[in-house]
PDB file of N, CA and C in Angstrom:
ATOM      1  N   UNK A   1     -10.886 -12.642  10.975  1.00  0.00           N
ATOM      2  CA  UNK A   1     -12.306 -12.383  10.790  1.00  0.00           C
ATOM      3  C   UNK A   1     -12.581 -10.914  11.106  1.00  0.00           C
ATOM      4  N   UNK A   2     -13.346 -10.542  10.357  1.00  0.00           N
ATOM      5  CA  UNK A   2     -13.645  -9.087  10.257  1.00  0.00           C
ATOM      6  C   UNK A   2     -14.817  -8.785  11.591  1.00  0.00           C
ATOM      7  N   UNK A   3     -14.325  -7.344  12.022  1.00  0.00           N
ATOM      8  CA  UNK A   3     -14.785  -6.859  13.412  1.00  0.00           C
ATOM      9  C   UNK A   3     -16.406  -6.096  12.896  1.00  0.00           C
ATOM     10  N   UNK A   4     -16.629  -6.134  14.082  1.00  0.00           N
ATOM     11  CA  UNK A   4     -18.252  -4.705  13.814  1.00  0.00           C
ATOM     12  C   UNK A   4     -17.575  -3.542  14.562  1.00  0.00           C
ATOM     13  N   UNK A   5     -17.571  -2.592  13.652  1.00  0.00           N
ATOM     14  CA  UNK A   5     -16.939  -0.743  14.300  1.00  0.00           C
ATOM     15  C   UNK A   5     -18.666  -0.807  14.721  1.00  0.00           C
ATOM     16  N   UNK A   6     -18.663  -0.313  15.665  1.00  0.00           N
ATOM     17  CA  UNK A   6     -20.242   0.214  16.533  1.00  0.00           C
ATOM     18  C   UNK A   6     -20.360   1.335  15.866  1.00  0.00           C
ATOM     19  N   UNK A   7     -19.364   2.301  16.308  1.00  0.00           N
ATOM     20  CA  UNK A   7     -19.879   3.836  16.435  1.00  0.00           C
ATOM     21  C   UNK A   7     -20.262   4.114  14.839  1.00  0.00           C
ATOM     22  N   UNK A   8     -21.300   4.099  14.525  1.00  0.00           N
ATOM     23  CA  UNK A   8     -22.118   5.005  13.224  1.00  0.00           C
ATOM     24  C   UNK A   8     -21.412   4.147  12.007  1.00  0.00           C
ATOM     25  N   UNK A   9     -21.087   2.674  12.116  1.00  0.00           N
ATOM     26  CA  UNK A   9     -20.289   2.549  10.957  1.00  0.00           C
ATOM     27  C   UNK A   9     -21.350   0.816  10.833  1.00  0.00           C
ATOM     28  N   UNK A  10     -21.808   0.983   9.950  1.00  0.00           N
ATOM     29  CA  UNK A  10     -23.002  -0.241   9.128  1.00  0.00           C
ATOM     30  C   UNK A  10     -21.984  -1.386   8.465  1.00  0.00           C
ATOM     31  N   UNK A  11     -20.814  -1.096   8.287  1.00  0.00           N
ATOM     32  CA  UNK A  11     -20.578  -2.223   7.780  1.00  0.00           C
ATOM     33  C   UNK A  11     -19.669  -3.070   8.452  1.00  0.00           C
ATOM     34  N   UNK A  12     -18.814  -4.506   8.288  1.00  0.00           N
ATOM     35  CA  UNK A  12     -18.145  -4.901   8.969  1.00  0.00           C
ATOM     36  C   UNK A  12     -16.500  -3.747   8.846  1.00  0.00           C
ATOM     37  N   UNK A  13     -15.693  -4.474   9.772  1.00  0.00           N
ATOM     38  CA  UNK A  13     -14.208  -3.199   9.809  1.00  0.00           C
ATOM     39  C   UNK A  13     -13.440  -4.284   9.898  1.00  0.00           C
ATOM     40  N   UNK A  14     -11.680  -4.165  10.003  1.00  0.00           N
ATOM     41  CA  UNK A  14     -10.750  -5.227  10.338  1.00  0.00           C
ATOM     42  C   UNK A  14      -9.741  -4.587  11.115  1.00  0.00           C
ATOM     43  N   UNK A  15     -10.113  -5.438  12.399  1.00  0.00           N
ATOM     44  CA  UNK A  15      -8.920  -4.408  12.950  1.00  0.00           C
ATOM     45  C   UNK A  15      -7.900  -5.211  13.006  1.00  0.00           C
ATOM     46  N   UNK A  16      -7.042  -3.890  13.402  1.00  0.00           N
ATOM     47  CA  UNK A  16      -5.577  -4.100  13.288  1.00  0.00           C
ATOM     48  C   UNK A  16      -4.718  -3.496  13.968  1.00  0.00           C
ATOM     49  N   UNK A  17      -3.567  -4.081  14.253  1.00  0.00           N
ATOM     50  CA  UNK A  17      -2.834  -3.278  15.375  1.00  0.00           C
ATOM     51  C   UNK A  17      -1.256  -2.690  14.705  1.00  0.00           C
ATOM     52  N   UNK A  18      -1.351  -1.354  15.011  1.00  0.00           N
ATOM     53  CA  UNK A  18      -0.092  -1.061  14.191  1.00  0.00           C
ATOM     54  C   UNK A  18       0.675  -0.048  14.819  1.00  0.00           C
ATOM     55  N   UNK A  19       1.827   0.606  14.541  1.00  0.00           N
ATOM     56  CA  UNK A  19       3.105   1.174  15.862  1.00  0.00           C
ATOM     57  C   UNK A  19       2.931   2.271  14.761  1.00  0.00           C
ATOM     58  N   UNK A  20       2.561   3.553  15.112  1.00  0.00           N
ATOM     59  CA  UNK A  20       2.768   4.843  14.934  1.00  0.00           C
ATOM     60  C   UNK A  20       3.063   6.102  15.112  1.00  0.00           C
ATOM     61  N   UNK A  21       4.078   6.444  14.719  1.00  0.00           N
ATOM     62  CA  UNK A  21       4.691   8.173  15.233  1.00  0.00           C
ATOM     63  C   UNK A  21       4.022   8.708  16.635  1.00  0.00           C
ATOM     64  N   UNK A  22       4.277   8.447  17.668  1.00  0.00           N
ATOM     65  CA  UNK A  22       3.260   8.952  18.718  1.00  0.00           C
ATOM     66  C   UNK A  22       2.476  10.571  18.058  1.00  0.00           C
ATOM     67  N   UNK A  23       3.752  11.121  17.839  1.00  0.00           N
ATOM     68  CA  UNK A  23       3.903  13.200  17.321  1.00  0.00           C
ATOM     69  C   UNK A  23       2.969  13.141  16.446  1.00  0.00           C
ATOM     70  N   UNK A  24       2.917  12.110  15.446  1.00  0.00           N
ATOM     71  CA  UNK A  24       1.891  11.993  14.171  1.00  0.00           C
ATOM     72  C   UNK A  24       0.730  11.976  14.703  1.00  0.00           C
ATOM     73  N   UNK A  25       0.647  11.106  15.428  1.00  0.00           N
ATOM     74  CA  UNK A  25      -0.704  10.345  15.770  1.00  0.00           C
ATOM     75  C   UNK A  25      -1.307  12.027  16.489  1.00  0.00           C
ATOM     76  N   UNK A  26      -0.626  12.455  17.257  1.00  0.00           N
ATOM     77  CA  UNK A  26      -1.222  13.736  18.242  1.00  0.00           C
ATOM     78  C   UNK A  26      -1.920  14.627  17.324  1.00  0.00           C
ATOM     79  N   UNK A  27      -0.792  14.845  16.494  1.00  0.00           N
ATOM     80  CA  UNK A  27      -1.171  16.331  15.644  1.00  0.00           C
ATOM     81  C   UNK A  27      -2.357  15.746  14.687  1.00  0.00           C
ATOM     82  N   UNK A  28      -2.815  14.889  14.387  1.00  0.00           N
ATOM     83  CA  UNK A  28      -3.656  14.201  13.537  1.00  0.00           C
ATOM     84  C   UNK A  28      -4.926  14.191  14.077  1.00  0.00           C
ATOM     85  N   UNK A  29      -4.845  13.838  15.394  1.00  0.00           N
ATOM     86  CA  UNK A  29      -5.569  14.214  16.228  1.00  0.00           C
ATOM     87  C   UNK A  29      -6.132  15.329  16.559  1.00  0.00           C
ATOM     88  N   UNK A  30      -5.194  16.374  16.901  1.00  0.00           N
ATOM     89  CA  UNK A  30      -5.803  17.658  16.850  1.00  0.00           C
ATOM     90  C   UNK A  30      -6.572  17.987  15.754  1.00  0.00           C
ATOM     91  N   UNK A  31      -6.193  17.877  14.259  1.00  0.00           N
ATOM     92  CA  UNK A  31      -5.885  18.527  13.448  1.00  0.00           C
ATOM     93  C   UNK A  31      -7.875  17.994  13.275  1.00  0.00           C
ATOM     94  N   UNK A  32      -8.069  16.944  13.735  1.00  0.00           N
ATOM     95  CA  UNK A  32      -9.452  16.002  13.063  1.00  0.00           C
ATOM     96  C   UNK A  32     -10.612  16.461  14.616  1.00  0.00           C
ATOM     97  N   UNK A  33     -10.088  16.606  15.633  1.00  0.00           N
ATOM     98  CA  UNK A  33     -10.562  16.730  16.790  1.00  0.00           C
ATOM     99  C   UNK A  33     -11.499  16.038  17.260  1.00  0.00           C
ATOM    100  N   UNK A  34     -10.952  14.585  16.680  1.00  0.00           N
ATOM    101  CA  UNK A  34     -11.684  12.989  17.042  1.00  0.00           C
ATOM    102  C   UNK A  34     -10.252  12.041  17.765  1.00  0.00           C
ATOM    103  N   UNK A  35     -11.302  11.061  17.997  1.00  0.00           N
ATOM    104  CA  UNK A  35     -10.300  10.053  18.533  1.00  0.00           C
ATOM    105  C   UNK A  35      -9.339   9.560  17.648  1.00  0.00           C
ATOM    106  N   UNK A  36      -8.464   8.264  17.876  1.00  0.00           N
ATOM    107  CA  UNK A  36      -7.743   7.290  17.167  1.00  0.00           C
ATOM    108  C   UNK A  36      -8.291   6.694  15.832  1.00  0.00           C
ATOM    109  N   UNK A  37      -9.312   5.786  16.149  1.00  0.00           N
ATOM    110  CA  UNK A  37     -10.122   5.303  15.151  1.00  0.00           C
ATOM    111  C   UNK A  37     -10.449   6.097  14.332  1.00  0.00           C
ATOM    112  N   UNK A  38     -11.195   7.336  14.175  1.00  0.00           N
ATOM    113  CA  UNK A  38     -12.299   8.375  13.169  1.00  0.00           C
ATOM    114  C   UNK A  38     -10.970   8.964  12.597  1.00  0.00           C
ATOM    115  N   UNK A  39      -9.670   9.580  13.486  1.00  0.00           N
ATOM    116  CA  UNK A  39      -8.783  10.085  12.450  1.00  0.00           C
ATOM    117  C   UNK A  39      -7.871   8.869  11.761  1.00  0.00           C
ATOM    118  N   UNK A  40      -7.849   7.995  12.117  1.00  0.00           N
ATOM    119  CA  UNK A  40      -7.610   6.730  11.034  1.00  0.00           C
ATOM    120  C   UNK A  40      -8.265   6.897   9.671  1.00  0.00           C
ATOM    121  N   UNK A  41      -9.299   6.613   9.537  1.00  0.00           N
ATOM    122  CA  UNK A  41     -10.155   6.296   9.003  1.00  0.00           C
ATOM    123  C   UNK A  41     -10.335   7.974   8.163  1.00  0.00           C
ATOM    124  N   UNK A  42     -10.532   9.030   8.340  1.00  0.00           N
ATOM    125  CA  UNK A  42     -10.191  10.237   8.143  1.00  0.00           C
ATOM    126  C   UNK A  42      -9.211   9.757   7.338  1.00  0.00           C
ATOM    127  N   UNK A  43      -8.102   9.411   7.653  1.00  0.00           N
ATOM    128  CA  UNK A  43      -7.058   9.270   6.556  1.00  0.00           C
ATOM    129  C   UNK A  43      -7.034   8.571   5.735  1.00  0.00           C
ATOM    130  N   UNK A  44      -7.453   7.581   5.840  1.00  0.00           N
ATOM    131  CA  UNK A  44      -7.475   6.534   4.283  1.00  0.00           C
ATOM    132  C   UNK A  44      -8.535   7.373   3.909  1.00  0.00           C
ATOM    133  N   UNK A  45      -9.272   7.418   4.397  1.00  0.00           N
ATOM    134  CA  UNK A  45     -10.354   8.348   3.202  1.00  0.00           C
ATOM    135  C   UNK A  45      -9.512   9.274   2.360  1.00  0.00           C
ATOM    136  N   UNK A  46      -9.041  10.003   2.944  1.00  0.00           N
ATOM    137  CA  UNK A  46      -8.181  11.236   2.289  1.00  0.00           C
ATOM    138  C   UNK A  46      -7.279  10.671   1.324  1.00  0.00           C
ATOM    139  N   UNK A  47      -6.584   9.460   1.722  1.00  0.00           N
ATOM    140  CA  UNK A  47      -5.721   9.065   0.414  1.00  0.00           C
ATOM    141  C   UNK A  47      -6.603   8.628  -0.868  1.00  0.00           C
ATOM    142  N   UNK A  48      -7.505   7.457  -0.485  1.00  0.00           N
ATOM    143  CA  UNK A  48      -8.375   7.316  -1.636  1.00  0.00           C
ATOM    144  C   UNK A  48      -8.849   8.678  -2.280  1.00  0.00           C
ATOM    145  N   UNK A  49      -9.211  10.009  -1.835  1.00  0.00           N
ATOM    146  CA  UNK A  49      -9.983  11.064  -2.616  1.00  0.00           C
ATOM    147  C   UNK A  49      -8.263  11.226  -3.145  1.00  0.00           C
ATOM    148  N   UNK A  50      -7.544  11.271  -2.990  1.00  0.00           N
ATOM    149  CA  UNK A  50      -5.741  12.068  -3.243  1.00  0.00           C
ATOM    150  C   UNK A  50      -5.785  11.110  -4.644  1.00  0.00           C
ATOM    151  N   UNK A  51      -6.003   9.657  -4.277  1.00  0.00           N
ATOM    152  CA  UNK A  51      -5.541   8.777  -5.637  1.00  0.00           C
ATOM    153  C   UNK A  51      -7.260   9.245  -6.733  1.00  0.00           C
ATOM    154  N   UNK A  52      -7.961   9.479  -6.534  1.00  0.00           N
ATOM    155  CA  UNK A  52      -9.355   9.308  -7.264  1.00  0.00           C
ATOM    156  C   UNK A  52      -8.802  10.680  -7.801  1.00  0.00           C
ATOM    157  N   UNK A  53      -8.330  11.888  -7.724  1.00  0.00           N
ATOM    158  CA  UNK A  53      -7.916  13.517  -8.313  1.00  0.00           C
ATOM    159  C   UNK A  53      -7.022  13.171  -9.142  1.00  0.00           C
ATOM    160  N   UNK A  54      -5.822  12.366  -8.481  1.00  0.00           N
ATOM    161  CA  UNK A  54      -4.733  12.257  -9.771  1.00  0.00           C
ATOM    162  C   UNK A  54      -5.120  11.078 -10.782  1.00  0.00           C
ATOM    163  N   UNK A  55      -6.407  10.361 -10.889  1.00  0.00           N
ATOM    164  CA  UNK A  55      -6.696   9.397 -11.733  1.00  0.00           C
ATOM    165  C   UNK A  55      -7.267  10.904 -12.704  1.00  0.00           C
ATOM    166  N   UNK A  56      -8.179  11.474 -12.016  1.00  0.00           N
ATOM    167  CA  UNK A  56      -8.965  12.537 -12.815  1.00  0.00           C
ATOM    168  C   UNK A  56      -7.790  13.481 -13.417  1.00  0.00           C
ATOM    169  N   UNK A  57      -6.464  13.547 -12.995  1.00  0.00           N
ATOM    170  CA  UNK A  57      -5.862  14.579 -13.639  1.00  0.00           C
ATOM    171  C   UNK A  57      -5.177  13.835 -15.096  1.00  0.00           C
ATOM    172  N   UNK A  58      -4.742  12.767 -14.662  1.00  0.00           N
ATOM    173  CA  UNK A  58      -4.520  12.218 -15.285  1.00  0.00           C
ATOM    174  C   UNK A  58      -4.940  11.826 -16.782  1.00  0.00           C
ATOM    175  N   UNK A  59      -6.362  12.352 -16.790  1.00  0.00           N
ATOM    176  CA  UNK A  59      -7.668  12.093 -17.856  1.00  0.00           C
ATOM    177  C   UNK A  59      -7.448  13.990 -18.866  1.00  0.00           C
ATOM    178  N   UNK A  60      -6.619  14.729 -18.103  1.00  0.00           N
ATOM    179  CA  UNK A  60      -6.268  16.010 -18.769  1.00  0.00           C
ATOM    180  C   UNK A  60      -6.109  16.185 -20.143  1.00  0.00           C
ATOM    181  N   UNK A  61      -7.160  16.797 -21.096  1.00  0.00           N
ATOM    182  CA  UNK A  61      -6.020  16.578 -22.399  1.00  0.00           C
ATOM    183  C   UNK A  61      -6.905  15.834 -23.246  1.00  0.00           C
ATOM    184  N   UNK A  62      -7.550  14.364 -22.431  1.00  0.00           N
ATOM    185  CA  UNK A  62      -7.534  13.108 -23.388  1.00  0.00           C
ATOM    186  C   UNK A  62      -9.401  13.086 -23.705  1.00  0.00           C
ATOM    187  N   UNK A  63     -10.079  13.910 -22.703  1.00  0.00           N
ATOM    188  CA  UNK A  63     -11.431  13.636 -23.041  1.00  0.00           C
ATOM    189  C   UNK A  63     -12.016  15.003 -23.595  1.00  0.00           C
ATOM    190  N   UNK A  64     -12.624  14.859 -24.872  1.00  0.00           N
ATOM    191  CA  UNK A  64     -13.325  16.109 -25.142  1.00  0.00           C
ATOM    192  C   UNK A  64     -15.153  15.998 -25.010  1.00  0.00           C
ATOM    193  N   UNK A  65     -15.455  16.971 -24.798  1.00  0.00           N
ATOM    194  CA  UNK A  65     -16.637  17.535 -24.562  1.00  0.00           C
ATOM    195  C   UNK A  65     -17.565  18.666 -24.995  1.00  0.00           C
ATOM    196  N   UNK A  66     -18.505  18.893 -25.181  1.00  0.00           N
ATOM    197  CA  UNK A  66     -18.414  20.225 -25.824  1.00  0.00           C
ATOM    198  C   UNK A  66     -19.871  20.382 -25.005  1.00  0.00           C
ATOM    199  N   UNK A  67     -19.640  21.820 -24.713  1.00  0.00           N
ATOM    200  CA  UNK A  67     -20.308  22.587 -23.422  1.00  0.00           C
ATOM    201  C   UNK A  67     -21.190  23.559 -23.587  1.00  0.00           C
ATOM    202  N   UNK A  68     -22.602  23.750 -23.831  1.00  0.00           N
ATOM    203  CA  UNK A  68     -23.128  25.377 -24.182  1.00  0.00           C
ATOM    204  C   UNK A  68     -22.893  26.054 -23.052  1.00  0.00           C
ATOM    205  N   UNK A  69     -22.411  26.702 -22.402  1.00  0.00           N
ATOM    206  CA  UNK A  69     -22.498  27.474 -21.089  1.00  0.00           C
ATOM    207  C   UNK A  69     -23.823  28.185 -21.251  1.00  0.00           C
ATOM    208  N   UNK A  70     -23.991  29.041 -22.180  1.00  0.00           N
ATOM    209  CA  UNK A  70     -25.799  29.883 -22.495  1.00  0.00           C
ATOM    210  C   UNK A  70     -27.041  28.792 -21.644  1.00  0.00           C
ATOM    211  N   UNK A  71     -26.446  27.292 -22.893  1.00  0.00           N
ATOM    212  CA  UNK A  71     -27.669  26.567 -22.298  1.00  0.00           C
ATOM    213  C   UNK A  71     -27.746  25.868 -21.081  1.00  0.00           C
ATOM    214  N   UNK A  72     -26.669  25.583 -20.673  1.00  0.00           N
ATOM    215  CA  UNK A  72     -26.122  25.438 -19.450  1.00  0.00           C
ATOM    216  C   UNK A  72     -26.811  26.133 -17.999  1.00  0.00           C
ATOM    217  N   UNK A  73     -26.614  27.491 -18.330  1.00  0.00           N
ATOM    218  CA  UNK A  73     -27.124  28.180 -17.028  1.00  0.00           C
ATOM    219  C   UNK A  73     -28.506  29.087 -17.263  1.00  0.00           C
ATOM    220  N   UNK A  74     -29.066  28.200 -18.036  1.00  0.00           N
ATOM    221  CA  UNK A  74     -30.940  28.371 -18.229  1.00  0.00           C
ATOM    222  C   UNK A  74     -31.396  27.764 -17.067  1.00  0.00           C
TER     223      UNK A  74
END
């Protein structure tokens, strides 16, 4: 059954318990200069935007458009 995250988060969460790189976990940490949870969560975010770019790159090539730039930046 799905948990309530308190801190600033509206929807339900699922926690879970999982064994990670201590070294990872640190520098991840630093790197976010939040706790455990927020740089978790920091990271799946980041993969979902990583997979949502290469869906968009992926689209290279295949969609055309046609653009006035003139009328554009009226």
């Amino acid at each position: 059954m799905p948990y309530l995250y308190t801190v600033g988060m509206s929807r339900t969460a699922k926690k879970v318990t999982v064994n990670l790189p201590t070294d990872v976990l640190e520098k991840a940490q630093k790197i976010t200069g939040r706790g455990i949870t927020p740089t978790i969560i920091e990271g799946l975010r980041e993969l979902e935007r990583r997979a949502q770019r290469s869906a968009l790159r992926q689209l290279r090539g295949k969609v055309r458009f046609q653009l006035d730039l003139d009328q554009t930046r009226r």
